[in-house]
N, C-alpha and C. Protein backbone atom coordinates (compact mmCIF):
# COMPACT_ATOMS: atom_id res chain seq x y z
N UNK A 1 0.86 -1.15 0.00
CA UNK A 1 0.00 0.00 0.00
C UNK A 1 0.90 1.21 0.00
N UNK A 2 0.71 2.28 -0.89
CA UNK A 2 1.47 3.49 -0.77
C UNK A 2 0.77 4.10 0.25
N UNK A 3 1.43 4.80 1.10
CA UNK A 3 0.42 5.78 2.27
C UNK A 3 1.52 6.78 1.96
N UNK A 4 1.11 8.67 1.81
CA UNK A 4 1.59 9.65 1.76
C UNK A 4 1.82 10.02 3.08
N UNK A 5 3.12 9.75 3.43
CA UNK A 5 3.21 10.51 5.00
C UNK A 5 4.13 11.77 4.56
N UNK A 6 3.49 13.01 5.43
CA UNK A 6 3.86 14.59 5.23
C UNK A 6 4.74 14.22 6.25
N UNK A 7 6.10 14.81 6.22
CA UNK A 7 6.77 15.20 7.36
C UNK A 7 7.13 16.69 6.57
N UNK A 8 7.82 17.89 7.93
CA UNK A 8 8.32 18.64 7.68
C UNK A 8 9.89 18.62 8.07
N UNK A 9 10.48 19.18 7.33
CA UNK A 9 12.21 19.02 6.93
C UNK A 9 12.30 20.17 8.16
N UNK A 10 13.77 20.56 8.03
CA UNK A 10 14.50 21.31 8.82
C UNK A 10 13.92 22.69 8.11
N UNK A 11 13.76 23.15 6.83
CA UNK A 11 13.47 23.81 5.78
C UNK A 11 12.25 24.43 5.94
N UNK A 12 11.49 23.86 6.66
CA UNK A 12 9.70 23.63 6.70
C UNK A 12 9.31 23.66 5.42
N UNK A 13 9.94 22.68 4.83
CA UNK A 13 9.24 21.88 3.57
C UNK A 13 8.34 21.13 3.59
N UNK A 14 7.30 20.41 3.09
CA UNK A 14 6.43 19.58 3.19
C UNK A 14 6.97 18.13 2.22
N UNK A 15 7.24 17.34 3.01
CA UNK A 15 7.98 16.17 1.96
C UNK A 15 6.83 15.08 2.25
N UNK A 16 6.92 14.40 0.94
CA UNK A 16 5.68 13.25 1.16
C UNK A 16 6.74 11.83 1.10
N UNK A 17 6.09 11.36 1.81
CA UNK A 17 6.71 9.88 1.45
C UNK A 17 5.78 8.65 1.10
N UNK A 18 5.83 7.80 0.24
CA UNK A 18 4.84 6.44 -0.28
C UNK A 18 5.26 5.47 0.41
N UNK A 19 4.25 5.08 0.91
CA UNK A 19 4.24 3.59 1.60
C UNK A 19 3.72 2.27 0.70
N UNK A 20 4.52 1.42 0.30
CA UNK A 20 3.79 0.44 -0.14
C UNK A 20 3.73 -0.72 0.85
N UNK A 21 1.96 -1.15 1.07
CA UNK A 21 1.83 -2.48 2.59
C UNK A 21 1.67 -3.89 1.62
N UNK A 22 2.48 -4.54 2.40
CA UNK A 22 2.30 -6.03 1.70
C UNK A 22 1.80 -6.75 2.77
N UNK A 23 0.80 -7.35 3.00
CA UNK A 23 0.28 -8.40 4.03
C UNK A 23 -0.76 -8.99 3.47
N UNK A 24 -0.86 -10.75 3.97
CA UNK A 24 -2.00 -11.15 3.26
C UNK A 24 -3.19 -11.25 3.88
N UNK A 25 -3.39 -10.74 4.89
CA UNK A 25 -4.57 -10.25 5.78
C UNK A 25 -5.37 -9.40 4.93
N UNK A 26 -6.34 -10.17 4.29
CA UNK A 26 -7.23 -8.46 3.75
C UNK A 26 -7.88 -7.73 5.12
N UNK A 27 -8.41 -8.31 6.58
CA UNK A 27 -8.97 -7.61 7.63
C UNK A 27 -7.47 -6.61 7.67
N UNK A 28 -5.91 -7.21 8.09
CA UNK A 28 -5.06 -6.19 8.48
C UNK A 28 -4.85 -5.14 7.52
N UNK A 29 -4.84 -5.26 6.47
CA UNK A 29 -4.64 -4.33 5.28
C UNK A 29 -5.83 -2.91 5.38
N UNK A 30 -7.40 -3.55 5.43
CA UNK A 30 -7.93 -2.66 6.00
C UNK A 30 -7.91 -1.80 6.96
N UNK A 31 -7.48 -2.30 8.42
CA UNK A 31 -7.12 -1.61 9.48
C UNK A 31 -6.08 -0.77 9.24
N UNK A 32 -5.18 -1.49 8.51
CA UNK A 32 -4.10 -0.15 8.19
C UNK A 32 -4.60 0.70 7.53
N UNK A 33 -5.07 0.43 6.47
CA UNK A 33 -5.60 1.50 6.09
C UNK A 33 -6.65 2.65 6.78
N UNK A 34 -6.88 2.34 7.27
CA UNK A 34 -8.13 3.31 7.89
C UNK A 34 -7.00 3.72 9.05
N UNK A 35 -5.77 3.14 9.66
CA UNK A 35 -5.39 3.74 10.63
C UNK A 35 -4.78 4.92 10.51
N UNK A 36 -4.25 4.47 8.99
CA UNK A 36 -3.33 5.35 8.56
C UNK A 36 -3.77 6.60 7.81
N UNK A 37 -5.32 6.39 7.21
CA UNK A 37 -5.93 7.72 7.12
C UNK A 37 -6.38 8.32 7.85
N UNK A 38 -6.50 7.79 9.44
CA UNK A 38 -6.74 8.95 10.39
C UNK A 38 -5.82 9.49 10.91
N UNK A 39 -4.42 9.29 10.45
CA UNK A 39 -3.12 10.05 10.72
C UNK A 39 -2.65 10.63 9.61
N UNK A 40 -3.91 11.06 8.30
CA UNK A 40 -3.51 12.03 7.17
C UNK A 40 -2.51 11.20 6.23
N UNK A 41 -2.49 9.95 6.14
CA UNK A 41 -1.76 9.39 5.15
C UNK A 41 -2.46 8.50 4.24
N UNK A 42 -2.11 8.82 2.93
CA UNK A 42 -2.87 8.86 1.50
C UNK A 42 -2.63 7.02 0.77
N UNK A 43 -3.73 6.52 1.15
CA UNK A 43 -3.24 4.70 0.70
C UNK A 43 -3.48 4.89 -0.77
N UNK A 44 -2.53 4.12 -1.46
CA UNK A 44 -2.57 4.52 -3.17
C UNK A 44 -2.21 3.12 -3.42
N UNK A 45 -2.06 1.75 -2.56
CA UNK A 45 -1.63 0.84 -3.26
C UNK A 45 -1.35 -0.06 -2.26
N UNK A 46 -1.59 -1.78 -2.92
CA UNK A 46 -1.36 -2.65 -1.20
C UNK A 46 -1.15 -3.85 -2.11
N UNK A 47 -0.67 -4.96 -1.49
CA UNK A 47 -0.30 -6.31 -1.82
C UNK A 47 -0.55 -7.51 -1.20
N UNK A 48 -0.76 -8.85 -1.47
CA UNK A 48 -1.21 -9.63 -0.47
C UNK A 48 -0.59 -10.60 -1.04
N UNK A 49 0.88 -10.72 -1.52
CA UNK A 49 1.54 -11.97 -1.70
C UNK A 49 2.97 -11.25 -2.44
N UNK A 50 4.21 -11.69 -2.22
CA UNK A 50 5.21 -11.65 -3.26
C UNK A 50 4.60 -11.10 -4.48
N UNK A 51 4.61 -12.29 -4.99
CA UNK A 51 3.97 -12.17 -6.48
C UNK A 51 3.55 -10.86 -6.86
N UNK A 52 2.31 -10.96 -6.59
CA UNK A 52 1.69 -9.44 -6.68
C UNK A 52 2.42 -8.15 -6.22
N UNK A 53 3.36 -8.28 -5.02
CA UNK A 53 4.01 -6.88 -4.86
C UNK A 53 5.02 -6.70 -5.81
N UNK A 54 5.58 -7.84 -6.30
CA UNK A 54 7.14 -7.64 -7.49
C UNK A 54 6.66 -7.48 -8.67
N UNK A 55 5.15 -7.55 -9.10
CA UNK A 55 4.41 -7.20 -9.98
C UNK A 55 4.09 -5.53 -10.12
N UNK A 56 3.74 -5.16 -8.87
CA UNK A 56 2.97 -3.75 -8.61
C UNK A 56 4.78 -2.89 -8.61
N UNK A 57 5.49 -3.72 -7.77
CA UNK A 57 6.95 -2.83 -7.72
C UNK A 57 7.34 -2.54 -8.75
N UNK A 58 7.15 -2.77 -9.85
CA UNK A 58 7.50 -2.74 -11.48
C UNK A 58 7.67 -1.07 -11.77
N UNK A 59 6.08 -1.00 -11.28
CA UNK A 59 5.65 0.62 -12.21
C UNK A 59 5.97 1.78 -10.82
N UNK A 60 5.89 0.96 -9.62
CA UNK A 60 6.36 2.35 -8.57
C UNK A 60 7.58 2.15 -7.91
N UNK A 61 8.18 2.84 -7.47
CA UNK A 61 9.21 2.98 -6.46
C UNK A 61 8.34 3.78 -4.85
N UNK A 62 7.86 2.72 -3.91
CA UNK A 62 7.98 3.81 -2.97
C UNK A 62 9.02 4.13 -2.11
N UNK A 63 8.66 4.89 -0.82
CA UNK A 63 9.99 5.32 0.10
C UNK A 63 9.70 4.26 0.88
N UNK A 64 8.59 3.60 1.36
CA UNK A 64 9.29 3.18 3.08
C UNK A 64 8.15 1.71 2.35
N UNK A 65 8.01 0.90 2.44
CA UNK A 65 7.36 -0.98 2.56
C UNK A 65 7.24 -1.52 4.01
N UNK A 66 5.92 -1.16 3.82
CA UNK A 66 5.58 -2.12 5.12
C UNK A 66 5.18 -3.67 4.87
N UNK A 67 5.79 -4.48 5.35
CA UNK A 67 6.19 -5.99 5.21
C UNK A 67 5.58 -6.76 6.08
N UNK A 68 4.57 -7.95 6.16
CA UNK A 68 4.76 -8.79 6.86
C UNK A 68 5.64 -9.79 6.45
N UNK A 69 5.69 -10.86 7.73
CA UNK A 69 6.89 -12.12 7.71
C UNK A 69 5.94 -13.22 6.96
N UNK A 70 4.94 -13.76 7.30
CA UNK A 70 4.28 -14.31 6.78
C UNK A 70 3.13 -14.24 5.48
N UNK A 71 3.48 -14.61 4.60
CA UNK A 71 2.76 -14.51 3.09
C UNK A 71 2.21 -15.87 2.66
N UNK A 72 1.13 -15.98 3.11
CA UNK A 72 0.00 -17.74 2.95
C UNK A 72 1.44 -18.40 3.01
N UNK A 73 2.16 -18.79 1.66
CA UNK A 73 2.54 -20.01 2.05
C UNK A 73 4.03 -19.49 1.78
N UNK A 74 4.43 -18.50 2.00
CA UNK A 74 5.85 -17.85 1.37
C UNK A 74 6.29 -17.03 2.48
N UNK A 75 7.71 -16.85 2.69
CA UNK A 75 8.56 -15.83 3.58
C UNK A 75 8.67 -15.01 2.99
N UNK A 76 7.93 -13.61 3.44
CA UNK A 76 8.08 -12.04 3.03
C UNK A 76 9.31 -11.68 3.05
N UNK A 77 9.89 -12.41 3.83
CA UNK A 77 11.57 -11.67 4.09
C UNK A 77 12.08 -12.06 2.54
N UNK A 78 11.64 -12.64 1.47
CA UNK A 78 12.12 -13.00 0.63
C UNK A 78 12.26 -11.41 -0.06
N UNK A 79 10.98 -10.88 0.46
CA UNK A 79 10.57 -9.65 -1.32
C UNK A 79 12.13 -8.39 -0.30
N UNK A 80 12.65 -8.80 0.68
CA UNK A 80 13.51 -7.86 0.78
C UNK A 80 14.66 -7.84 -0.03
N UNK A 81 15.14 -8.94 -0.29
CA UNK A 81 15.84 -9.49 -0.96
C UNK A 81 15.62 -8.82 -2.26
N UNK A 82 14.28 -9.25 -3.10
CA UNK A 82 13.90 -8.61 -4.54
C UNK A 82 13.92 -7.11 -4.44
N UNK A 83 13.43 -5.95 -3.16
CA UNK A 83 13.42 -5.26 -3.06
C UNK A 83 14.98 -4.07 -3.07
N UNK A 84 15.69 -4.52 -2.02
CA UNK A 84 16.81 -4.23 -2.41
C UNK A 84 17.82 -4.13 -3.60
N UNK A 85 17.62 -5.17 -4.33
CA UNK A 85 17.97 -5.43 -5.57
C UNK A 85 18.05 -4.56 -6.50
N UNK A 86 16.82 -3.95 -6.50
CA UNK A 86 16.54 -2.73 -7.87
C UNK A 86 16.33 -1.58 -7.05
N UNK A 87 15.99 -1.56 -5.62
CA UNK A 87 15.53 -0.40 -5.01
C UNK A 87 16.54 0.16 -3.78
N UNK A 88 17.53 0.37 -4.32
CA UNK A 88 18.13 0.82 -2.87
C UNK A 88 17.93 1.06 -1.52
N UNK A 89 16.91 2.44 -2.34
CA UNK A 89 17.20 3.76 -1.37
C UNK A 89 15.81 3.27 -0.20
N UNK A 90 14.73 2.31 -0.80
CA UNK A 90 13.67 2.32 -0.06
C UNK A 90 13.91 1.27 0.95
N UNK A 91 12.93 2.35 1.71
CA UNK A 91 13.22 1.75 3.57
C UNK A 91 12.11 0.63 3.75
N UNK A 92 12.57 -0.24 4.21
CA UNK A 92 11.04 -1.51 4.62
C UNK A 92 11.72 -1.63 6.38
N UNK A 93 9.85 -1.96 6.83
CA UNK A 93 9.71 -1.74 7.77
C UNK A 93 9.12 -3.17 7.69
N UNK A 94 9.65 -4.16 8.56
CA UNK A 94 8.94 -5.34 8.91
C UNK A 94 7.83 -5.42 9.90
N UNK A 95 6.73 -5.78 9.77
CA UNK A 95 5.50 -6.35 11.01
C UNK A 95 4.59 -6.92 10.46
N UNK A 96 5.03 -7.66 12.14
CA UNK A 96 4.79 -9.28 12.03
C UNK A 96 4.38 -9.53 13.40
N UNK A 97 4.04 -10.79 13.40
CA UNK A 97 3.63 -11.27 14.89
C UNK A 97 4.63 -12.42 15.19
N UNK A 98 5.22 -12.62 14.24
CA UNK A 98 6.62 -13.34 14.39
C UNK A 98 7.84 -12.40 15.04
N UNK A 99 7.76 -13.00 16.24
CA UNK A 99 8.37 -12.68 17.38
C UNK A 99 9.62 -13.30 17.85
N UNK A 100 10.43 -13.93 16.51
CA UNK A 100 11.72 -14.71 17.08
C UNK A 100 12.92 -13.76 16.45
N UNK A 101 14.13 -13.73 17.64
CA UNK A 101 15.29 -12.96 17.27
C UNK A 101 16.01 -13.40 15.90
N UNK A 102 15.69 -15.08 15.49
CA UNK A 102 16.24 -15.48 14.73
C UNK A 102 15.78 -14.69 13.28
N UNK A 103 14.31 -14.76 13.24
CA UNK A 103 13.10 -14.13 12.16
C UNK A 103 13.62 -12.68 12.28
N UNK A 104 13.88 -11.98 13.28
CA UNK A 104 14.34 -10.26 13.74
C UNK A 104 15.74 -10.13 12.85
N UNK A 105 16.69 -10.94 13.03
CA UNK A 105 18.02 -10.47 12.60
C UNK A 105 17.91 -11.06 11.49
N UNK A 106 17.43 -12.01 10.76
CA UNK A 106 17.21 -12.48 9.38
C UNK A 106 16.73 -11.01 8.16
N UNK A 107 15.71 -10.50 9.62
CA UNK A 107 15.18 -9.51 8.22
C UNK A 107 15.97 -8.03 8.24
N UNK A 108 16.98 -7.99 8.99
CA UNK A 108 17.68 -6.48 9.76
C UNK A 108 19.41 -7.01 8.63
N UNK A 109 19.66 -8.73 8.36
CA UNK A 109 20.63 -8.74 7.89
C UNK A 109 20.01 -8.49 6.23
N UNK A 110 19.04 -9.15 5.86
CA UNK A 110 19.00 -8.99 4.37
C UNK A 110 18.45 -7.08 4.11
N UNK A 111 18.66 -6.52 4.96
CA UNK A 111 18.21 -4.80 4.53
C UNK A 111 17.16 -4.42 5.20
N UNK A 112 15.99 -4.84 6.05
CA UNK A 112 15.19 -4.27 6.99
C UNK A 112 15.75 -2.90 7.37
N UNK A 113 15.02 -2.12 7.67
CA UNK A 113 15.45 -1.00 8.38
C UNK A 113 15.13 -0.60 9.88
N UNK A 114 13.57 -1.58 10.23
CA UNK A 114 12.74 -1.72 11.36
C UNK A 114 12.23 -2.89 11.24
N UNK A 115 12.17 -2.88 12.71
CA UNK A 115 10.73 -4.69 12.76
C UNK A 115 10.45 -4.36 14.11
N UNK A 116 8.71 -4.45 13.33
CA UNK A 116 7.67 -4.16 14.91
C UNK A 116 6.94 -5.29 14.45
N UNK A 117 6.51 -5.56 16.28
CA UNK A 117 5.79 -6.79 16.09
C UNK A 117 4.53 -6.90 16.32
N UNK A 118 3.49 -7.16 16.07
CA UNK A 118 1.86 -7.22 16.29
C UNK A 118 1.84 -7.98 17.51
N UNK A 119 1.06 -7.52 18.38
CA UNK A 119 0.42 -6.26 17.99
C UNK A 119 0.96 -5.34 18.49
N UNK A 120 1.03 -4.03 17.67
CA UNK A 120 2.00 -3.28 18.21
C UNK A 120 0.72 -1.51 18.62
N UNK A 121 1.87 -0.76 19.35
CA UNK A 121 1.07 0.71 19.13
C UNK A 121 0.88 1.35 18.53
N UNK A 122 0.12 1.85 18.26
CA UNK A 122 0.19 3.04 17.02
C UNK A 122 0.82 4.29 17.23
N UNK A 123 1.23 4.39 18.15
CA UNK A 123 2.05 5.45 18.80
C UNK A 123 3.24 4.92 18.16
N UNK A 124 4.03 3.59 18.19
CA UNK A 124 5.15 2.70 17.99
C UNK A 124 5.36 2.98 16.39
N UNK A 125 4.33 2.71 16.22
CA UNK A 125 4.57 2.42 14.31
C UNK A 125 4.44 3.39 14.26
N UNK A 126 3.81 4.95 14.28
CA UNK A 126 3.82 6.18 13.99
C UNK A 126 5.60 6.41 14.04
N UNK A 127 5.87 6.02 15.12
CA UNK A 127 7.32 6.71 15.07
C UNK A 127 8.74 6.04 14.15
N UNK A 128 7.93 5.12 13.75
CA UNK A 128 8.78 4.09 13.34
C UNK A 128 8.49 4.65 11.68
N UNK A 129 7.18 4.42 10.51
CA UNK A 129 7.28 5.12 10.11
C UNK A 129 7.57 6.87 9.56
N UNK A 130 7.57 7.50 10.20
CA UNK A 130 7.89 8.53 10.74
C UNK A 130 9.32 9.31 10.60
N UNK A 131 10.76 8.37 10.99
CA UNK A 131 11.44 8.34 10.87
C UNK A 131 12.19 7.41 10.13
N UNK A 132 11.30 6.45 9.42
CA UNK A 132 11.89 5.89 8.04
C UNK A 132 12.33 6.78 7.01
């Protein structure tokens, strides 16, 4: 999912950033979404498997990927891998309810930038996206 998060720069610029959400929860995908439009951020796009996000990643580049670990029958930590690859600069943010250090440093060594775990705060993930 792309979500437009406004931050202001040192500049008091208005910078947007795109979120694209990959989870195969259509209930979690919703909740994000609606969470994230009551914190003024613009959903333009969402995924619910590999497949489909390395499909949709084609035509966009966003800034920050929100990731789950689990994809029906596939490891999300995989699309970091594909992600990095062509996309440098973009930040992914892992969450998950997979709660093992092993699953934590797996996704922090292949390029993660964050990993929050469900259920988490919205206070938590605000700051976490935020400063992606």
């Amino acid at each position: 999912m792309y979500c437009i998060i406004i931050n202001m720069n040192f500049k008091g610029r208005i910078e947007l950033k795109n979120l694209f959400l990959v989870d195969d929860s259509e209930f979690l995908r919703v909740m994000m979404k609606e969470l994230l439009r009551q914190r003024n951020f613009n959903i333009v796009g969402e995924a619910e498997s590999i497949l489909e996000a390395t499909a949709r990643l084609k035509d966009i580049v966003p800034d920050i990927v929100l990731l789950d670990v689990r994809l029906n029958e596939s490891n999300g930590l995989d699309l970091i891998d594909i992600i990095k690859k062509d996309m440098k600069n973009v930040k992914i943010v892992v969450c998950s309810a997979v709660n093992s250090t092993e699953v934590i440093n797996d996704a922090i060594m292949r390029g993660a930038d964050d990993y929050i775990t469900k259920p988490f705060s919205c206070k938590k993930l605000f700051q976490i996206l935020d400063n992606a």
